[in-house]
Protein backbone atom coordinates (compact mmCIF):
# COMPACT_ATOMS: atom_id res chain seq x y z
CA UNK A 1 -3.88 -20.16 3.59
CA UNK A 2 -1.64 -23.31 3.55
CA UNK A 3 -1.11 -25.70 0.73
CA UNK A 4 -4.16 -27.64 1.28
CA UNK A 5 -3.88 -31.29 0.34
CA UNK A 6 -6.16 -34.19 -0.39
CA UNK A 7 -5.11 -37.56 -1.65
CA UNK A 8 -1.83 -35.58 -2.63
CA UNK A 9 -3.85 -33.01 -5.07
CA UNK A 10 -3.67 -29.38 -3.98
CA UNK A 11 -7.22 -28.64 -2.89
CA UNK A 12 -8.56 -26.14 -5.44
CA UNK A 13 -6.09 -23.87 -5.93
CA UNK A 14 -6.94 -23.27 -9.33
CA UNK A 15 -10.90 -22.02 -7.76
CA UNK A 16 -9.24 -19.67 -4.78
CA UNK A 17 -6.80 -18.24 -7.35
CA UNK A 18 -10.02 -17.38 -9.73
CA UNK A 19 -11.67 -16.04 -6.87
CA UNK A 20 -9.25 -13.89 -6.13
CA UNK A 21 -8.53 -12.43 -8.97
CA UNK A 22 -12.34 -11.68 -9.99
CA UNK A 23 -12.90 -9.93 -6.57
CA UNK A 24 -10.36 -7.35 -7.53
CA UNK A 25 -12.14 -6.10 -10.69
CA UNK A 26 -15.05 -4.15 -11.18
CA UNK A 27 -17.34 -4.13 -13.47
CA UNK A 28 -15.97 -0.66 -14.91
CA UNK A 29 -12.57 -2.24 -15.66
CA UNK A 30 -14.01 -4.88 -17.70
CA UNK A 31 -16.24 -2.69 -19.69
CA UNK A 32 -19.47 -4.28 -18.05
CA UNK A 33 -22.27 -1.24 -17.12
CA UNK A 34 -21.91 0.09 -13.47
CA UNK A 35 -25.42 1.22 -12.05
CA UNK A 36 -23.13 2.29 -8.32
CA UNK A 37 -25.50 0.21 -6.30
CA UNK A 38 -24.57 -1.96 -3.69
CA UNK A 39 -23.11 -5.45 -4.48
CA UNK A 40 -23.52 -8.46 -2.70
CA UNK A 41 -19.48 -9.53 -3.46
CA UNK A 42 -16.65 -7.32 -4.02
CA UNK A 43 -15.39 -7.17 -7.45
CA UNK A 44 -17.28 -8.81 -10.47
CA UNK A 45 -19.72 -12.09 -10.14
CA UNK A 46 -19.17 -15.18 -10.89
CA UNK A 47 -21.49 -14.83 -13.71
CA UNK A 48 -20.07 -11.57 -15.40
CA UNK A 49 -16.64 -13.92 -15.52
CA UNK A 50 -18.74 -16.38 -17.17
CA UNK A 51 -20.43 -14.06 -19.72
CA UNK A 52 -16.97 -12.18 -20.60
CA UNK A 53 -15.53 -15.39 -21.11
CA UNK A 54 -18.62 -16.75 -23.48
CA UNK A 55 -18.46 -20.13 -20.90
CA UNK A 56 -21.86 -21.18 -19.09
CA UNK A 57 -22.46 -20.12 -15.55
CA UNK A 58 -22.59 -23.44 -14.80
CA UNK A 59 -18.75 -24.25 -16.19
CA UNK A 60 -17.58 -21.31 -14.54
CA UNK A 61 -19.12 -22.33 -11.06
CA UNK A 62 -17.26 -25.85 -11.43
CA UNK A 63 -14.64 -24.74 -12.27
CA UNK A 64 -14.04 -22.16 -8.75
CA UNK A 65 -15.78 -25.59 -6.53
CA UNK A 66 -13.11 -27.65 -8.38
CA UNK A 67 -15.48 -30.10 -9.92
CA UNK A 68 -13.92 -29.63 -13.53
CA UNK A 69 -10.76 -29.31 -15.60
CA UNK A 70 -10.76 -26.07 -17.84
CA UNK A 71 -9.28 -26.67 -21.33
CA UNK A 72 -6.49 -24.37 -22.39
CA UNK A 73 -8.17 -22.55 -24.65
CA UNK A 74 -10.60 -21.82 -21.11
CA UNK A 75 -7.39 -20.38 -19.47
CA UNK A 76 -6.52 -17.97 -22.08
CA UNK A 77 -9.80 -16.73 -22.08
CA UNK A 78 -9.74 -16.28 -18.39
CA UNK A 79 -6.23 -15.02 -18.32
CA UNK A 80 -7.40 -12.24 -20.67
CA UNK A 81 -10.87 -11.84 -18.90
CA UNK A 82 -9.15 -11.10 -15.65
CA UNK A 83 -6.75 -8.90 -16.63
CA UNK A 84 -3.81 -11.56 -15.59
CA UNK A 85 -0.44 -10.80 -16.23
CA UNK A 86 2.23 -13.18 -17.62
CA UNK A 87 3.38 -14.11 -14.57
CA UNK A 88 0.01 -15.25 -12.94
CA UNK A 89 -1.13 -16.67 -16.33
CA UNK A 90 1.62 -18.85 -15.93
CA UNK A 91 0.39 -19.96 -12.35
CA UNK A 92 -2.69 -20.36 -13.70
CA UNK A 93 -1.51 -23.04 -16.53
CA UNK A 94 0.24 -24.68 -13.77
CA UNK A 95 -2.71 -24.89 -11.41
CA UNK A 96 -4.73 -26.49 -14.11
CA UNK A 97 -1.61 -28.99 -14.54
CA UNK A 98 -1.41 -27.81 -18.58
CA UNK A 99 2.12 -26.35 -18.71
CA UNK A 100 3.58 -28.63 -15.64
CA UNK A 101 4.44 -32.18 -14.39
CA UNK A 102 4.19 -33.71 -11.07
CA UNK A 103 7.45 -33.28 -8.68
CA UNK A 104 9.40 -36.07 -8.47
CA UNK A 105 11.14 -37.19 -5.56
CA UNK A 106 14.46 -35.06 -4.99
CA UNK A 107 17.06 -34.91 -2.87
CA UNK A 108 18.89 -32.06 -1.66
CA UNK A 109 20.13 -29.90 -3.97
CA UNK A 110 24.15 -28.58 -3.82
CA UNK A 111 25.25 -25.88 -6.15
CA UNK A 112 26.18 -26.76 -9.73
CA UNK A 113 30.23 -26.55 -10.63
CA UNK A 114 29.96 -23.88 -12.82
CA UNK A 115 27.27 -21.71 -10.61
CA UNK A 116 30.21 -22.68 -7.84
CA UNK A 117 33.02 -21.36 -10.33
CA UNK A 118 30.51 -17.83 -11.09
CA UNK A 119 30.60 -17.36 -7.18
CA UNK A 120 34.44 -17.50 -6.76
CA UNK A 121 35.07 -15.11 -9.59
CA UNK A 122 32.74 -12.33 -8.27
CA UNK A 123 34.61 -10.22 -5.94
CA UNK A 124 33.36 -6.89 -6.76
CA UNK A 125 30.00 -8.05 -6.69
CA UNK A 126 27.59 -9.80 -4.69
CA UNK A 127 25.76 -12.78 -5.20
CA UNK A 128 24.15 -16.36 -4.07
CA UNK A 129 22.74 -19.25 -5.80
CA UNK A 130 18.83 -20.26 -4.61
CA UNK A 131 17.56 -23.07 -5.32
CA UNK A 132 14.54 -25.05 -4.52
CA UNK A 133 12.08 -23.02 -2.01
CA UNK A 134 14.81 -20.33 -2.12
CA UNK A 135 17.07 -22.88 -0.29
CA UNK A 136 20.38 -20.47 -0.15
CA UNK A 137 22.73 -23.29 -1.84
CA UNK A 138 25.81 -20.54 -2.15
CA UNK A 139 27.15 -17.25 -1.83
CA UNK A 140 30.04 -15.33 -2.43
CA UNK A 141 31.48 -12.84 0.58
CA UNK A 142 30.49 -9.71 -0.95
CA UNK A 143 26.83 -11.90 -0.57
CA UNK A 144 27.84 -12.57 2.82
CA UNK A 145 29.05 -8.83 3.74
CA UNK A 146 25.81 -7.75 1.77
CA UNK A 147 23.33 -9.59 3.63
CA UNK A 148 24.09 -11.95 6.57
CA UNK A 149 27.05 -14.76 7.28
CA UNK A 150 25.34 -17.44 5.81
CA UNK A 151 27.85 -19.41 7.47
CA UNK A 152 26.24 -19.31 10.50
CA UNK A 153 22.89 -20.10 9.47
CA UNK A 154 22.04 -23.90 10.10
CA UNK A 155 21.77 -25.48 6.41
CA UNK A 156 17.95 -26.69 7.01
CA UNK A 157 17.20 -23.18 8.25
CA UNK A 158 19.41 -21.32 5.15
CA UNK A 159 16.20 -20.66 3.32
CA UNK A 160 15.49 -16.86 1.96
CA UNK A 161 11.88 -16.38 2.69
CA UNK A 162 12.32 -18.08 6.17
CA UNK A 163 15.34 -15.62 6.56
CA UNK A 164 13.55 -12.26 5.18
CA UNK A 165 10.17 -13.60 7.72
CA UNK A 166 11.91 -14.41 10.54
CA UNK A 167 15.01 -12.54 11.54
CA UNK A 168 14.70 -9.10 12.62
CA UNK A 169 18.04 -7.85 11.22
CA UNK A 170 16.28 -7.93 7.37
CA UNK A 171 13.22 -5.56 8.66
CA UNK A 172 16.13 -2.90 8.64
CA UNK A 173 18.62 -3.77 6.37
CA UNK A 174 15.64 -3.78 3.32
CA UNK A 175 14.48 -0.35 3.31
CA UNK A 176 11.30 -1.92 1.87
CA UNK A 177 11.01 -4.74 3.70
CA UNK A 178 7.03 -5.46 3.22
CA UNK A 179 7.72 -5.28 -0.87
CA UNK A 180 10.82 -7.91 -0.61
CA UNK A 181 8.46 -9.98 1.58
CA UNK A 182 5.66 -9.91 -0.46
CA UNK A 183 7.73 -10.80 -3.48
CA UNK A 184 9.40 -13.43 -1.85
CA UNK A 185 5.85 -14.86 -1.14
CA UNK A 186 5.07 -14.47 -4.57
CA UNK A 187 8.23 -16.22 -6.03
CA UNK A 188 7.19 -19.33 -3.33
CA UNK A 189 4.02 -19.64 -4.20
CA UNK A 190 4.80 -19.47 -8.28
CA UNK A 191 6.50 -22.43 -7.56
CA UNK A 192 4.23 -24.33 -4.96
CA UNK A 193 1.89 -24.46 -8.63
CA UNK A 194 5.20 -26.40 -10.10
CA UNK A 195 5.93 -29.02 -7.07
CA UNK A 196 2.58 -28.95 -5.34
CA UNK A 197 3.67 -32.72 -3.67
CA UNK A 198 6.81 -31.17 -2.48
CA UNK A 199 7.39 -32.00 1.36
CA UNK A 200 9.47 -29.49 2.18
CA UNK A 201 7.56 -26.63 0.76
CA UNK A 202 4.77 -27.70 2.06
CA UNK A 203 6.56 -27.82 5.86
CA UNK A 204 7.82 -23.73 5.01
CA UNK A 205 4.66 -22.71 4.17
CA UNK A 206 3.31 -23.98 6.92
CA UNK A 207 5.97 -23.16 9.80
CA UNK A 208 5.85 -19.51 8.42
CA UNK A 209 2.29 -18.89 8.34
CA UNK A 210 2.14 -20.26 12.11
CA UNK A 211 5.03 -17.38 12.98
CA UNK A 212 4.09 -14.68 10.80
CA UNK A 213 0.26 -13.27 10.16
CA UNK A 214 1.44 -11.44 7.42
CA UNK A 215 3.09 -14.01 5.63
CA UNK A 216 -0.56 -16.20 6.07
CA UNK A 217 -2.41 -12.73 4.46
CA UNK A 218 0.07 -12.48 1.51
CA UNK A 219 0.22 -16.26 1.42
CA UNK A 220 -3.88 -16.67 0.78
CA UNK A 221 -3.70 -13.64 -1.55
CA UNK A 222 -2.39 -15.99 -4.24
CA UNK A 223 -0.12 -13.23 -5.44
CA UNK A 224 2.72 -14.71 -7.81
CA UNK A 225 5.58 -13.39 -9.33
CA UNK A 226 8.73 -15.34 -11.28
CA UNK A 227 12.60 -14.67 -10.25
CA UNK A 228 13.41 -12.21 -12.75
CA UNK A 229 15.17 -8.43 -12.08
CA UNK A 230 14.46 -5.60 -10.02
CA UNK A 231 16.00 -3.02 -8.15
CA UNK A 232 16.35 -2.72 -3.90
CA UNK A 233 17.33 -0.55 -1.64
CA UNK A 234 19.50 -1.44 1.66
CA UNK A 235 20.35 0.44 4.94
CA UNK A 236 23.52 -1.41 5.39
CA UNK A 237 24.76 -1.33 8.72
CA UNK A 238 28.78 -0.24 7.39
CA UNK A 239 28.37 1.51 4.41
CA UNK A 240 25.05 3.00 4.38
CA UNK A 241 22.55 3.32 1.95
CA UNK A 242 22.86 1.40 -1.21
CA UNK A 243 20.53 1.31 -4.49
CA UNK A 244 21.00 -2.08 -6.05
CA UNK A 245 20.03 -3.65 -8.84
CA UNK A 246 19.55 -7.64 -8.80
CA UNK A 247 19.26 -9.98 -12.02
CA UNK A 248 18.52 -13.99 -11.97
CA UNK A 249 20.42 -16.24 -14.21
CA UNK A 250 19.13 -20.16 -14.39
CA UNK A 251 21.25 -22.73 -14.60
CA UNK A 252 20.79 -24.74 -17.70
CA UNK A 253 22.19 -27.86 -16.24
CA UNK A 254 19.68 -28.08 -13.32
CA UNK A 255 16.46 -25.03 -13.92
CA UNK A 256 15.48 -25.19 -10.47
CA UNK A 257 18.94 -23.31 -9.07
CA UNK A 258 19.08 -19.74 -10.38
CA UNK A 259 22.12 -17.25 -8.89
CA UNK A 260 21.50 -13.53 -8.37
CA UNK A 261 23.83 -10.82 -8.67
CA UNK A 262 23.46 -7.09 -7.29
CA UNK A 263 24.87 -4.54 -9.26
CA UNK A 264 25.05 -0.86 -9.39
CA UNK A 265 25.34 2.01 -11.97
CA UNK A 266 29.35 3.10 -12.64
CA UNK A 267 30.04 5.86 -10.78
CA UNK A 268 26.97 6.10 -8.83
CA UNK A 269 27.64 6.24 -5.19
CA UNK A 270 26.55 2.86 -4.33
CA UNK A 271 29.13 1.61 -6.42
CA UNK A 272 31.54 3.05 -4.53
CA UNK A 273 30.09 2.11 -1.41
CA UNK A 274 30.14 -1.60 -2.76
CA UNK A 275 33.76 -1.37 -3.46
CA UNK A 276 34.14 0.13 0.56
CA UNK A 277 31.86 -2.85 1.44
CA UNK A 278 34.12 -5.55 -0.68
CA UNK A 279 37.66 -3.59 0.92
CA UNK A 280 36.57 -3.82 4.23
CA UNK A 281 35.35 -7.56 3.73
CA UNK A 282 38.83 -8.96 2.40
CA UNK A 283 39.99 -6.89 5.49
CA UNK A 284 37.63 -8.60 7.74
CA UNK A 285 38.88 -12.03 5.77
CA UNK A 286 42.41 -11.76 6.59
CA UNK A 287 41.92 -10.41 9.86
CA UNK A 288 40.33 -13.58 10.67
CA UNK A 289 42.73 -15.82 8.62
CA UNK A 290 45.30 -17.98 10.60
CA UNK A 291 49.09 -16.62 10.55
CA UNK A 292 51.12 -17.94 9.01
CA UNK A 293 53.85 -20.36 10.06
């Protein structure tokens, strides 16, 4: 589902992320009686939502059409009725413009000094700066070594969900390439709730759900997720299997640019393989430096 727009207001997003979310309960996970017969929607009704949530039917039903605003108090009820975790009750504040303002216009971003300085002091460990849309703004060339030249990636294509949805190399190089994808999808649509006006976003989201089906599926499942930390594993074409942990640091100086760094345990073997990887990059480096005069 693209980011559907009237008038410049995201057409009820806040109603197809309620839907969602209520079609993937039951009855028996709320604590509501279960007589096993057949039901005429999957998950729970509109009106066991309402009753749970001590709202009228009525409210409830506006509220999924998109006919009225839901107070705050509402949300936390409805975060807590349907079982939403931080992350989506988050979204959900956002959708219902409560914890948000409305993008301004921005131009492109470039990589804050001191994000800049980070990079060029991490040699023994990858890492990139994102920013907006997961716009790559920087890398270092462990980053580079890690996961592709991002050198040779036109800037207005050097974009991480465009890269993990549309070039083949990342279905092998992430041994779980549908979970990266899916939380890459997540992160993108967390913040299409923050800058739902945003031109560019909108023009991703659209360009990858006309190339990629399952990006459109994951994309309408209103799934979000924040940049936070987590742990991947790579088949890396030189060094082989590595088990990486990755951590997101915002910038305070500009919120929407966060850098990520993959680490691994001491003395684990990825950590050595990541100090093969960063040998044979500086290798790589000076093989292609110019000689000297």
């Amino acid at each position: 589902m693209l980011i559907g727009m009237t008038g410049n207001v995201p057409l009820n997003e806040l109603g197809e992320f309620l839907k969602k979310r209520r079609a993937e309960l039951s009855p028996r996970t709320v604590g509501l009686p279960d007589n096993g017969g057949p039901r005429r929607v999957a998950g729970l009704r509109r009106e066991e939502v309402a009753q749970l949530a001590s709202i009228s039917i009525d409210y409830y039903t506006r509220l999924e059409q998109g006919r009225m605003q839901a107070s705050a108090p509402v949300l936390d009820t409805l975060a807590r009725v349907l079982h939403l975790d931080d992350d989506e009750r988050g979204y959900l504040f956002q959708l219902a413009g409560k914890t948000t303002t409305r993008a301004r216009s921005r131009g492109r971003q470039k990589v804050q000094p001191q994000l800049q300085r980070v990079l060029d002091d991490l040699t023994a460990t990858p890492a990139i700066v994102q920013g907006r849309r997961g716009d790559i703004l920087a890398w270092n060339a462990l980053a580079a070594a890690l996961v592709t030249d991002f050198s040779r990636i036109p800037e207005k294509h050097r974009n991480y969900p465009r890269l993990i949805f549309t070039d083949p190399a990342m279905r092998t190089l992430y041994a779980d390439w549908e979970t990266s994808a899916r939380l890459a999808v997540a992160q993108l649509r967390m913040e299409a709730a923050q800058y739902p006006e945003n031109s560019r976003l909108i023009e991703l989201v659209g360009e990858l759900s006309l190339c990629d089906k399952q990006f459109a599926q994951w994309w309408g499942d209103h799934r979000v997720a924040a940049r936070t930390v987590g742990t991947k594993t790579l088949n890396h074409p030189v060094v082989g299997e590595l088990v990486l942990d990755w951590d997101t640091l915002t910038a305070n100086t500009d919120p929407d640019q966060h850098l990520t760094v993959w680490t691994a345990a001491p003395d684990s073997p990825t950590h050595e393989r990541l100090r093969i990887l960063a040998s044979w990059t500086a290798d790589q480096n000076l093989l292609a430096s110019p000689p000297l005069a």
